[in-house]
Protein backbone atom coordinates (compact mmCIF):
# COMPACT_ATOMS: atom_id res chain seq x y z
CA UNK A 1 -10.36 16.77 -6.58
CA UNK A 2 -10.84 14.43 -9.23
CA UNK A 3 -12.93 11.04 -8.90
CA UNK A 4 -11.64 7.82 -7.77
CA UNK A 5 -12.44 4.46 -8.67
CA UNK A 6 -13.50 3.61 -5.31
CA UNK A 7 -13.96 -0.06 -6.15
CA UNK A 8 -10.30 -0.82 -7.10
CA UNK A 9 -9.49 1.47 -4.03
CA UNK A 10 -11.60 -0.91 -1.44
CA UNK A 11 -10.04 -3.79 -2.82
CA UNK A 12 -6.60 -2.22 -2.61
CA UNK A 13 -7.46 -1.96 1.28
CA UNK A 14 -8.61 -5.54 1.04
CA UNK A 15 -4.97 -6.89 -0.23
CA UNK A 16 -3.46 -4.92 2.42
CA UNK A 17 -5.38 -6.12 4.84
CA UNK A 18 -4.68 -9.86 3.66
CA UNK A 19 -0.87 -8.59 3.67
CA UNK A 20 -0.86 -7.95 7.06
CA UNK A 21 -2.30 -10.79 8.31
CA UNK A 22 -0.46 -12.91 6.82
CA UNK A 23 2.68 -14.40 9.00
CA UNK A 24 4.31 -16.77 6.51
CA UNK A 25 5.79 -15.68 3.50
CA UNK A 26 4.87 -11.87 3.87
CA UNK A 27 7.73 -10.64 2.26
CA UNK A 28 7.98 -12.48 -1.06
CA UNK A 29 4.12 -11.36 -1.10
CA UNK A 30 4.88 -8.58 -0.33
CA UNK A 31 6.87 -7.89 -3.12
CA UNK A 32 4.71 -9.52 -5.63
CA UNK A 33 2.02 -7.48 -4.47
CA UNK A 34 3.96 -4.24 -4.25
CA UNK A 35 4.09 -3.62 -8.32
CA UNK A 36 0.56 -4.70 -8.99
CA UNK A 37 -0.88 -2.50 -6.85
CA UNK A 38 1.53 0.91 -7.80
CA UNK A 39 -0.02 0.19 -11.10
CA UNK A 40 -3.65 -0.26 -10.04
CA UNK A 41 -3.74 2.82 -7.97
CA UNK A 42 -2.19 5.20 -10.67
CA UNK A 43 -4.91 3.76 -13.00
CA UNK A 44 -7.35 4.66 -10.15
CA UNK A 45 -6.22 7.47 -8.60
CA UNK A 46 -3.29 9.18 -11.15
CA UNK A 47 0.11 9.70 -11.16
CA UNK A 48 0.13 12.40 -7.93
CA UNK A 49 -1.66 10.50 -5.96
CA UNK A 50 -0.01 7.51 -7.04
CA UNK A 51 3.90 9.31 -6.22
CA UNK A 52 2.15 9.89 -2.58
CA UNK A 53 0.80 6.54 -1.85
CA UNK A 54 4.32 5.00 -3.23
CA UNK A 55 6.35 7.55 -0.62
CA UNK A 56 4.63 6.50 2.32
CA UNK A 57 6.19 5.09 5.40
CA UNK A 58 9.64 4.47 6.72
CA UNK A 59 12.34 4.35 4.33
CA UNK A 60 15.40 3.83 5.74
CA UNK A 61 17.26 0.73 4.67
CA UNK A 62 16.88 -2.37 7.07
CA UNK A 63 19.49 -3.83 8.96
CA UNK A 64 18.23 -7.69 8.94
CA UNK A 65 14.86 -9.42 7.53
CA UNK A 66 12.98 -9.06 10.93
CA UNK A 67 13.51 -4.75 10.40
CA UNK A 68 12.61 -5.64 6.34
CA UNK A 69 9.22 -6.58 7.27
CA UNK A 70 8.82 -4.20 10.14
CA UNK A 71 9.37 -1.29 7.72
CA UNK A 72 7.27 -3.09 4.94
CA UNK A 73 4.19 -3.55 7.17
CA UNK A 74 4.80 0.04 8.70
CA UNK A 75 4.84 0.83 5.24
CA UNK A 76 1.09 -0.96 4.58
CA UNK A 77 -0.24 0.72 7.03
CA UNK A 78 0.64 4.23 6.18
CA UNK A 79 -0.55 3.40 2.56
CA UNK A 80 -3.92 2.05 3.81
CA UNK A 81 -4.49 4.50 6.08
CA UNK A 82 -3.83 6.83 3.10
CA UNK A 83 -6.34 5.12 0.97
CA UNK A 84 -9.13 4.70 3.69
CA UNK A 85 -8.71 8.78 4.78
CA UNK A 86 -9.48 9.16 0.59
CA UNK A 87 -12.50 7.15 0.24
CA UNK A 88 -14.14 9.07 3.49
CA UNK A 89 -13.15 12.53 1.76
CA UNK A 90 -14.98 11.47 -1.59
């Protein structure tokens, strides 16, 4: 297994964290945040890794916004769960 950049990686976890907390305007943060970080994590992790992290969670296609940001922060958590499982194997 190749080395991370376990700084970007912790911050990564950081945003998410933020993410989830947040109550207004999650999804157009969301969003925003989405592409950033895809980018951030193939720079620190590589492409594989980065096709993984990007196919986590549900991804069936919501019926109203209230499901949208169900599957979105189900989403978050599978990716950060992901993340945090990869710093403890380095």
């Amino acid at each position: 297994m190749s080395d991370i950049d376990r700084d970007v990686v912790q911050r990564i976890i950081n945003e998410i964290d933020e993410l989830l907390a947040m109550r207004q305007g999650f999804v157009d943060a969301y969003r925003d945040w989405r592409e950033k970080a895809l980018e951030e994590v193939r720079a620190a992790l590589g492409q594989e890794r980065a096709e993984e992290f990007d196919g986590l969670g549900p991804r069936q296609a919501p019926v109203n916004r209230q499901h949208r940001v169900h599957i979105y922060r189900q989403r978050l958590h599978a990716q950060r769960k992901y993340l945090s499982d990869l710093l403890e194997s380095q």
